[in-house]
PDB file of N, CA and C in Angstrom:
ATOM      1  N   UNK A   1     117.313 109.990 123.223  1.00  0.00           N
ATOM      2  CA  UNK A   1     117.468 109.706 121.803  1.00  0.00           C
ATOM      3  C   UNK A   1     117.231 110.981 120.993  1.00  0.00           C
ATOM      4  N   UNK A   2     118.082 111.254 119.692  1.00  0.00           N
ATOM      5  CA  UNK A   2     117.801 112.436 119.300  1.00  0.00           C
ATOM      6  C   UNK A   2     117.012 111.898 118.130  1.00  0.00           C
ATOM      7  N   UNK A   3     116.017 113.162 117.515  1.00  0.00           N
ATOM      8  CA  UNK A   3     114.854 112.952 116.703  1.00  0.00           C
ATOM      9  C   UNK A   3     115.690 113.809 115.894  1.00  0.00           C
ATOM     10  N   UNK A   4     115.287 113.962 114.739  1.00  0.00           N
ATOM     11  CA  UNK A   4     115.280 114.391 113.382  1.00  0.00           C
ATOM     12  C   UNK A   4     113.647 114.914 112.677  1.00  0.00           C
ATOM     13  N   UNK A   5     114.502 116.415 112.460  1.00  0.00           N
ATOM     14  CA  UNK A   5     113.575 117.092 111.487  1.00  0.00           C
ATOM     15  C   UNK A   5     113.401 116.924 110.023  1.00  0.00           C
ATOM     16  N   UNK A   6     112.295 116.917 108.880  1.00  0.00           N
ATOM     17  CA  UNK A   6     112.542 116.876 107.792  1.00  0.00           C
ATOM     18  C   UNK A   6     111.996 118.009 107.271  1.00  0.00           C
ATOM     19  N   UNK A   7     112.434 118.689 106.139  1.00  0.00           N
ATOM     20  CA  UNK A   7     111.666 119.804 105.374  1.00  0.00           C
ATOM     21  C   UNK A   7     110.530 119.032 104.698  1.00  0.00           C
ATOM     22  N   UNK A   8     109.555 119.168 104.139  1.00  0.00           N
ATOM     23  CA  UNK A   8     108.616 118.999 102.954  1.00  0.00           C
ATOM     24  C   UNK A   8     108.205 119.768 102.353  1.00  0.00           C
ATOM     25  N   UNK A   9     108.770 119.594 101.257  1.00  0.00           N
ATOM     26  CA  UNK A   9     108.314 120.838  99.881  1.00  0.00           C
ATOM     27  C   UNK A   9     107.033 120.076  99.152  1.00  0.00           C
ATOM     28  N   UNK A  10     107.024 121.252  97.988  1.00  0.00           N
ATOM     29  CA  UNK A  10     106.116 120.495  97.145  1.00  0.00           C
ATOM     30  C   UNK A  10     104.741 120.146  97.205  1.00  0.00           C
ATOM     31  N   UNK A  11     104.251 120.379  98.514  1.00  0.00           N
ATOM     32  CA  UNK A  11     102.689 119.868  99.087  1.00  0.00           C
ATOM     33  C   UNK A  11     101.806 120.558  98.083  1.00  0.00           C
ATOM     34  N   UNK A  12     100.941 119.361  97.785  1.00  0.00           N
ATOM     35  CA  UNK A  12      99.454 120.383  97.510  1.00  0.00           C
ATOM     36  C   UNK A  12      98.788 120.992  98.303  1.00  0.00           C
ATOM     37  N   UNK A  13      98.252 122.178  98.227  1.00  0.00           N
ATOM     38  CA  UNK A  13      97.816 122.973  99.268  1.00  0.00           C
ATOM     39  C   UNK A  13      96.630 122.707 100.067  1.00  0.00           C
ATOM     40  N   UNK A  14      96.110 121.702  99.224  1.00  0.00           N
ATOM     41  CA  UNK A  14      94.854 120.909 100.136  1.00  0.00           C
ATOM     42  C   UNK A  14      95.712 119.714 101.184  1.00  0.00           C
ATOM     43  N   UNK A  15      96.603 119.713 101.370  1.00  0.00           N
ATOM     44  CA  UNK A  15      97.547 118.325 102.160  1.00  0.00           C
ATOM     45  C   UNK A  15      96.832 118.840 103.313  1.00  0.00           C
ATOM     46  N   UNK A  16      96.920 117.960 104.605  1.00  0.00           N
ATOM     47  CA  UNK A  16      96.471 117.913 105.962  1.00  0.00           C
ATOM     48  C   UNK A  16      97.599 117.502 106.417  1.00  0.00           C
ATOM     49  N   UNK A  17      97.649 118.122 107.765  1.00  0.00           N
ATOM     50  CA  UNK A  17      99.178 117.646 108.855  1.00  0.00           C
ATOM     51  C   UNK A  17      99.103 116.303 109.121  1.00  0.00           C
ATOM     52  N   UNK A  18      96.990 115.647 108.624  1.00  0.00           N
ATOM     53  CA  UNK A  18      97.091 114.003 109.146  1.00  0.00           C
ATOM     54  C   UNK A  18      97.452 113.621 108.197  1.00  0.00           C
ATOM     55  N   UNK A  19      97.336 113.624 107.097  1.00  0.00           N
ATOM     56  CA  UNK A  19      97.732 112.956 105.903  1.00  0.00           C
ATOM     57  C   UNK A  19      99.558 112.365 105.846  1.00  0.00           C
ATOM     58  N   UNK A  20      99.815 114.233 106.340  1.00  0.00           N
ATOM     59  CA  UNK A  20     101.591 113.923 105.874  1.00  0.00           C
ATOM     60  C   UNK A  20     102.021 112.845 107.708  1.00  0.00           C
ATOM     61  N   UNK A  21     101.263 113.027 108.282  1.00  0.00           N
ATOM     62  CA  UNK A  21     101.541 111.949 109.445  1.00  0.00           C
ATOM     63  C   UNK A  21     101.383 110.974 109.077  1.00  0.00           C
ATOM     64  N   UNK A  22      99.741 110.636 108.107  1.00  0.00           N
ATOM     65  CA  UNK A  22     100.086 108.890 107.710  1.00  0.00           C
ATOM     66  C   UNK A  22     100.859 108.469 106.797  1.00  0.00           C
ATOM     67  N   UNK A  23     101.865 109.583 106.217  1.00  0.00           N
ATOM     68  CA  UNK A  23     102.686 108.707 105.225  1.00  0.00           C
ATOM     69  C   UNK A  23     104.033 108.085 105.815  1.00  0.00           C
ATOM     70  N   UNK A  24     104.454 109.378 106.290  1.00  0.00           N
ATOM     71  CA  UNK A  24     105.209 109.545 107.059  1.00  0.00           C
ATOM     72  C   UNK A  24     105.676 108.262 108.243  1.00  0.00           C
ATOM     73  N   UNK A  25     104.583 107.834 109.259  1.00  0.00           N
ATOM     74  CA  UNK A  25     104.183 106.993 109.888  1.00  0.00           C
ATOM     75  C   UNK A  25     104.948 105.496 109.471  1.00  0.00           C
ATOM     76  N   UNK A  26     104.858 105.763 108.426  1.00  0.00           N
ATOM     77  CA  UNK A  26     105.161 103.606 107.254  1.00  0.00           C
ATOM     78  C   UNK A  26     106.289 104.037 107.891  1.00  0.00           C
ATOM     79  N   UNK A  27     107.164 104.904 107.998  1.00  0.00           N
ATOM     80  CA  UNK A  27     108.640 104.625 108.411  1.00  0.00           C
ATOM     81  C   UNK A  27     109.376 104.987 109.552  1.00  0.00           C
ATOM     82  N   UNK A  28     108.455 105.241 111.006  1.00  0.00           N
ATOM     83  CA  UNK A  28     108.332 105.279 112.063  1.00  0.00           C
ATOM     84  C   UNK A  28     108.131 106.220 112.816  1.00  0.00           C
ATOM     85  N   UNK A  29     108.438 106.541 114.263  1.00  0.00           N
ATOM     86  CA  UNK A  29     107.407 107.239 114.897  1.00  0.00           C
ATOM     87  C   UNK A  29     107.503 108.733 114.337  1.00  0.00           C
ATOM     88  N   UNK A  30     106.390 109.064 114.352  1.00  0.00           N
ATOM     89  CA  UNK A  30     106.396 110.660 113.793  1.00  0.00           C
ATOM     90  C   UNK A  30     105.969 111.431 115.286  1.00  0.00           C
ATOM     91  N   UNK A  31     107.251 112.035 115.663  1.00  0.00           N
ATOM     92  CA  UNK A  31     106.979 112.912 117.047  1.00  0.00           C
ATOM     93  C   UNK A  31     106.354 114.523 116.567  1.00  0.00           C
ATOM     94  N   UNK A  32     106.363 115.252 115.509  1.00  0.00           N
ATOM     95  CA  UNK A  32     105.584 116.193 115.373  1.00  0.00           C
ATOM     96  C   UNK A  32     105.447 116.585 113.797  1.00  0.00           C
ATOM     97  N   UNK A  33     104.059 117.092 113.572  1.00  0.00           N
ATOM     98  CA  UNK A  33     104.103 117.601 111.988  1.00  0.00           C
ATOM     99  C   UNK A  33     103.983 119.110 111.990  1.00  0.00           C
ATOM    100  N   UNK A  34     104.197 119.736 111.329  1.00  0.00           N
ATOM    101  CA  UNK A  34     103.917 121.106 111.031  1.00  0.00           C
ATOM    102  C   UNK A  34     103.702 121.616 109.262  1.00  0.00           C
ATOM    103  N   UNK A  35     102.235 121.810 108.937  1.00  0.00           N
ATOM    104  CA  UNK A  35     101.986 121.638 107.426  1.00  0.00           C
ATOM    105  C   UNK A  35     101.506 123.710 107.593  1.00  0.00           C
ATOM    106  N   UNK A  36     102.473 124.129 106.648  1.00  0.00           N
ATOM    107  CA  UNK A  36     101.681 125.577 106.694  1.00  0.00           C
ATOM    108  C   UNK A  36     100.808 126.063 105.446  1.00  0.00           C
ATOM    109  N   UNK A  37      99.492 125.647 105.800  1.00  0.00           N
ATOM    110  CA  UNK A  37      98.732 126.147 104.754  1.00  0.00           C
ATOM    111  C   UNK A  37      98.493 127.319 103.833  1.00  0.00           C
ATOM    112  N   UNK A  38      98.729 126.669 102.475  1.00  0.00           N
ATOM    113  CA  UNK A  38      98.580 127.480 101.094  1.00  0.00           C
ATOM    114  C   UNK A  38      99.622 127.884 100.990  1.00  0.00           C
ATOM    115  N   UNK A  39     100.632 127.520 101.503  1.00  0.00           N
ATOM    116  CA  UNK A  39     102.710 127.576 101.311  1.00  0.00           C
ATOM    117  C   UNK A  39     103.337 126.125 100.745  1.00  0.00           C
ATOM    118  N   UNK A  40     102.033 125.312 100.712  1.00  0.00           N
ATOM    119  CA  UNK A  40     103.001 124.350 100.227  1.00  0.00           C
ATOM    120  C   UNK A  40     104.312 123.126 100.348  1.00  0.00           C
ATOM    121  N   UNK A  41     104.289 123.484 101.480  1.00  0.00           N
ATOM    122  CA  UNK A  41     105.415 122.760 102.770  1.00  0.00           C
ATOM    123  C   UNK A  41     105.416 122.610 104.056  1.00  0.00           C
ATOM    124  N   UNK A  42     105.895 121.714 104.948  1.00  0.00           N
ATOM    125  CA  UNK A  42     106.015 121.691 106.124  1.00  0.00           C
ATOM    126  C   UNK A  42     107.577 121.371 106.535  1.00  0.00           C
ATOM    127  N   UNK A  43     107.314 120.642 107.966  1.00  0.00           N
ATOM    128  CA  UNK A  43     108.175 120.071 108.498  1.00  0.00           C
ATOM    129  C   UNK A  43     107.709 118.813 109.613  1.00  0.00           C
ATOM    130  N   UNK A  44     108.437 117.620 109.215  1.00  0.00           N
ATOM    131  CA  UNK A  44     108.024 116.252 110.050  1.00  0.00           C
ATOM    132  C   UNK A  44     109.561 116.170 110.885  1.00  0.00           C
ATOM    133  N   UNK A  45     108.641 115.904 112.221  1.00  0.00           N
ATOM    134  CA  UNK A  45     110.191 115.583 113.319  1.00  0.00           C
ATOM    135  C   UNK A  45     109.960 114.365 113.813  1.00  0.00           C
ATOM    136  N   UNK A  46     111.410 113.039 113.374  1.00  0.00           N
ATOM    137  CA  UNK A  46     110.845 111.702 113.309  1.00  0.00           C
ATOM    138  C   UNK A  46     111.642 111.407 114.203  1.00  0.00           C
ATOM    139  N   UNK A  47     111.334 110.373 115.122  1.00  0.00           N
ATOM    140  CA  UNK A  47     111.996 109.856 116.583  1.00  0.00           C
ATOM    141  C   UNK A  47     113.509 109.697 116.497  1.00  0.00           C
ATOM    142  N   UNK A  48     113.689 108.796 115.063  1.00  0.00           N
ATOM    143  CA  UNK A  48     115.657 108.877 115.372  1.00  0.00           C
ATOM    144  C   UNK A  48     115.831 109.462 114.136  1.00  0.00           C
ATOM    145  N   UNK A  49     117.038 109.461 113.727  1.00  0.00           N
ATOM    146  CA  UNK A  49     118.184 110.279 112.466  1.00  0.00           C
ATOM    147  C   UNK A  49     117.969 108.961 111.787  1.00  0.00           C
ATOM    148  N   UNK A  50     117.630 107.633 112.181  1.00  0.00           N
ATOM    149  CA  UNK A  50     117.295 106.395 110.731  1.00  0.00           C
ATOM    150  C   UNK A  50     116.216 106.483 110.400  1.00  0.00           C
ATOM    151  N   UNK A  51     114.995 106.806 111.254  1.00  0.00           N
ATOM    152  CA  UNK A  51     113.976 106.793 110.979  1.00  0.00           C
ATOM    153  C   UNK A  51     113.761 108.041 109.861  1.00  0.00           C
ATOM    154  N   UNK A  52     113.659 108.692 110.135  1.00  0.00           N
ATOM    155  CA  UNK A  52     113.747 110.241 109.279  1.00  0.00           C
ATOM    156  C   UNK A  52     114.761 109.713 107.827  1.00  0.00           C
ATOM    157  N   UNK A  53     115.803 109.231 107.685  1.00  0.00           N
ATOM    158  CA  UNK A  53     116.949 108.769 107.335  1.00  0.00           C
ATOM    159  C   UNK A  53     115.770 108.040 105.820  1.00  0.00           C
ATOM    160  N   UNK A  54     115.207 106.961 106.344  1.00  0.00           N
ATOM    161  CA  UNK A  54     114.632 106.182 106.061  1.00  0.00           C
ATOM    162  C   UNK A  54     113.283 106.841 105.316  1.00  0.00           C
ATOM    163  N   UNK A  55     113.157 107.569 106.137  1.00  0.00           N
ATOM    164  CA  UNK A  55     111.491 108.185 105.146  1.00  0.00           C
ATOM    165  C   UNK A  55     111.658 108.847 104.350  1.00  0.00           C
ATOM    166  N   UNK A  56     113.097 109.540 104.315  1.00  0.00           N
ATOM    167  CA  UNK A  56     113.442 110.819 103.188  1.00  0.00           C
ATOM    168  C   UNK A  56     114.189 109.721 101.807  1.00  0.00           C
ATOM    169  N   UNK A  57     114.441 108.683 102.251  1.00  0.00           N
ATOM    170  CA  UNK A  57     115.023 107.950 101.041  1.00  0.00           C
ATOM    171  C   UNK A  57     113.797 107.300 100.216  1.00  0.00           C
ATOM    172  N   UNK A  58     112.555 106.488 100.922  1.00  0.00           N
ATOM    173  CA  UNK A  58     111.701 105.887 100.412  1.00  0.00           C
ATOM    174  C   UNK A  58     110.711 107.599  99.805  1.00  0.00           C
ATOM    175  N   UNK A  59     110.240 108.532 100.244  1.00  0.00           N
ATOM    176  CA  UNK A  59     109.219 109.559 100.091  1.00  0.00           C
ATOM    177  C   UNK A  59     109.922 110.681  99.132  1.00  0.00           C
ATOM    178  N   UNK A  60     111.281 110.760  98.781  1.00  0.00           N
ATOM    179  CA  UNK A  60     111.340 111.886  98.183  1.00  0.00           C
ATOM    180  C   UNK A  60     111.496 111.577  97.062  1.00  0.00           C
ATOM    181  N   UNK A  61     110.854 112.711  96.178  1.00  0.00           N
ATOM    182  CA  UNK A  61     110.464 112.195  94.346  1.00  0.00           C
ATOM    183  C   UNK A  61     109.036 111.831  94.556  1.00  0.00           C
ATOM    184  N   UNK A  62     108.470 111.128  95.729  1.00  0.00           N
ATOM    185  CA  UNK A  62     107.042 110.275  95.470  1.00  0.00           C
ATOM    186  C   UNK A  62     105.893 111.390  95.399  1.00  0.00           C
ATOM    187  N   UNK A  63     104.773 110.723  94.734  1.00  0.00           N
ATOM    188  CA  UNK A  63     103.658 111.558  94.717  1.00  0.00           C
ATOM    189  C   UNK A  63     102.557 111.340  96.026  1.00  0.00           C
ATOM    190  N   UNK A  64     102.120 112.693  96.198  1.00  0.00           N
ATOM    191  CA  UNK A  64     101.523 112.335  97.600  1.00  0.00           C
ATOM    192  C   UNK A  64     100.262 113.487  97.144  1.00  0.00           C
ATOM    193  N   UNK A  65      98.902 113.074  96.504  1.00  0.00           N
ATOM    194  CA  UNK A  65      98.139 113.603  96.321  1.00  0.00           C
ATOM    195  C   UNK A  65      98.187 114.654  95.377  1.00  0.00           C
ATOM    196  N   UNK A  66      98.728 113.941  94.366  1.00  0.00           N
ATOM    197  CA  UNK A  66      98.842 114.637  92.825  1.00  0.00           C
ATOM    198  C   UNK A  66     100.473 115.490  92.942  1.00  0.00           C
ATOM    199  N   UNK A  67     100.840 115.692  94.096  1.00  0.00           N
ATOM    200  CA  UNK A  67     102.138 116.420  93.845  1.00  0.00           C
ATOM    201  C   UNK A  67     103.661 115.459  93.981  1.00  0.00           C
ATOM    202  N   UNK A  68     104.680 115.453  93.252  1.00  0.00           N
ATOM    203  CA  UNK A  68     105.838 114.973  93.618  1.00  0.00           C
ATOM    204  C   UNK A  68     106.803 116.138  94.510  1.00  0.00           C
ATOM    205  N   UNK A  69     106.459 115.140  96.088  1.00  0.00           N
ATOM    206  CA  UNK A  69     106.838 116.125  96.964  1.00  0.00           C
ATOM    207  C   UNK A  69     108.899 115.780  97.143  1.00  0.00           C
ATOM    208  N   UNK A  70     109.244 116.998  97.711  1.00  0.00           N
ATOM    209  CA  UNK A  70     110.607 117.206  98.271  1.00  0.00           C
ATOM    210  C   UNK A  70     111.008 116.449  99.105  1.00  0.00           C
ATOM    211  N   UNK A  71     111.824 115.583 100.282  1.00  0.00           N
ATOM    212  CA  UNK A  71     112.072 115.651 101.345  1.00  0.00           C
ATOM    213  C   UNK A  71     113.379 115.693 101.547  1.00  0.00           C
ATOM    214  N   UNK A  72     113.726 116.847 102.715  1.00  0.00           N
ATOM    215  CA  UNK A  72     115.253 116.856 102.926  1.00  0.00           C
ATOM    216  C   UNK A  72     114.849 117.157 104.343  1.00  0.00           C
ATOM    217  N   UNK A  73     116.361 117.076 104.776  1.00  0.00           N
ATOM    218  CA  UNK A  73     116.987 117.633 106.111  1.00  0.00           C
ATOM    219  C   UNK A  73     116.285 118.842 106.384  1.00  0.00           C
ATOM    220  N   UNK A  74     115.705 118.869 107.074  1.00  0.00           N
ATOM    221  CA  UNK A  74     115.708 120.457 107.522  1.00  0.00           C
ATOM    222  C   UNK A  74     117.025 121.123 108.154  1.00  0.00           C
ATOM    223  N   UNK A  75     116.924 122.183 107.402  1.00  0.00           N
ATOM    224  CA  UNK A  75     118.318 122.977 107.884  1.00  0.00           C
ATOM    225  C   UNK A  75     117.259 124.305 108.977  1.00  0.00           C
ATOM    226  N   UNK A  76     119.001 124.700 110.091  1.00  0.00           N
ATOM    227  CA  UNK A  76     118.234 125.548 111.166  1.00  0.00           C
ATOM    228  C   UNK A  76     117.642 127.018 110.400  1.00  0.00           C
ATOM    229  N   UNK A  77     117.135 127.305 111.296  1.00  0.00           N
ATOM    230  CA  UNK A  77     116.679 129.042 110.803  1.00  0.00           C
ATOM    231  C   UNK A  77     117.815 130.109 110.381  1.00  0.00           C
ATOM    232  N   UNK A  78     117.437 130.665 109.111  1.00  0.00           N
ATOM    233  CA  UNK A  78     118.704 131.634 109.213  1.00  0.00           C
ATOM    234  C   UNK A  78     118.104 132.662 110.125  1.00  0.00           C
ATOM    235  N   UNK A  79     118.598 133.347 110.755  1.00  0.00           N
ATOM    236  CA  UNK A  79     118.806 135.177 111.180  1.00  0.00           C
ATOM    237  C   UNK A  79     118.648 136.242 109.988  1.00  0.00           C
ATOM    238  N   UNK A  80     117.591 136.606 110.220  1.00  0.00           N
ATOM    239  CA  UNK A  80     117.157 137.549 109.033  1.00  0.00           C
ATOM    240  C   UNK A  80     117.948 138.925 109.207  1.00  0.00           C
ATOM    241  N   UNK A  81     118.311 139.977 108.454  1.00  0.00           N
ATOM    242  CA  UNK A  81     118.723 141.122 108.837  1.00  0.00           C
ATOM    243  C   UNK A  81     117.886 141.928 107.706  1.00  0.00           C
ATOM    244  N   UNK A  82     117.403 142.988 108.318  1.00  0.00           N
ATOM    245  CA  UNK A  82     116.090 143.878 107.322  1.00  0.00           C
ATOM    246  C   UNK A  82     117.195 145.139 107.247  1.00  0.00           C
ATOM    247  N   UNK A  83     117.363 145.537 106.070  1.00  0.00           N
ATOM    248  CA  UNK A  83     118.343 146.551 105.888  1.00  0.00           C
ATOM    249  C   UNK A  83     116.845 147.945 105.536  1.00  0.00           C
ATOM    250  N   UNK A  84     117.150 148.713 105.834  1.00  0.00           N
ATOM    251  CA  UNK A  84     116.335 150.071 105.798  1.00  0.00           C
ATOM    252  C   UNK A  84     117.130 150.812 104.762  1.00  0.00           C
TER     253      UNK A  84
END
């Protein structure tokens, strides 16, 4: 089964990776969190593309500890190029 990544913007910088797991959670299995502290965002990877589907429709706009957080798709990594 393929899982789905989500971006999360918007975090207050006090958020915990458990926190954004228990919200997350109401709309099914949460296979990994990643919250990077004092940036403000993470990323949640949810068991299917409905589930994820489903949490980004009910959670984005909502407030989650004083902040109205983001949720989208995570898009892949770009390839950085450092010009000298």
């Amino acid at each position: 089964m393929k899982t789905s990544k989500l971006y999360v913007g918007n975090l207050n910088y006090r958020t915990t990776e458990d926190t954004v797991r228990g919200t997350f959670a109401q709309y099914g299995n949460v296979v990994s969190v990643r919250v990077f502290e004092g940036k403000g965002f993470g990323f949640v990877e949810m068991g299917t593309v409905e589930e994820a589907e489903a949490a980004k429709e009910a959670l984005n706009g909502t407030d989650l500890e004083g902040r109205n957080i983001r949720v989208d798709e995570a898009r892949p990594r770009q390839e950085r190029s450092y010009h000298r």
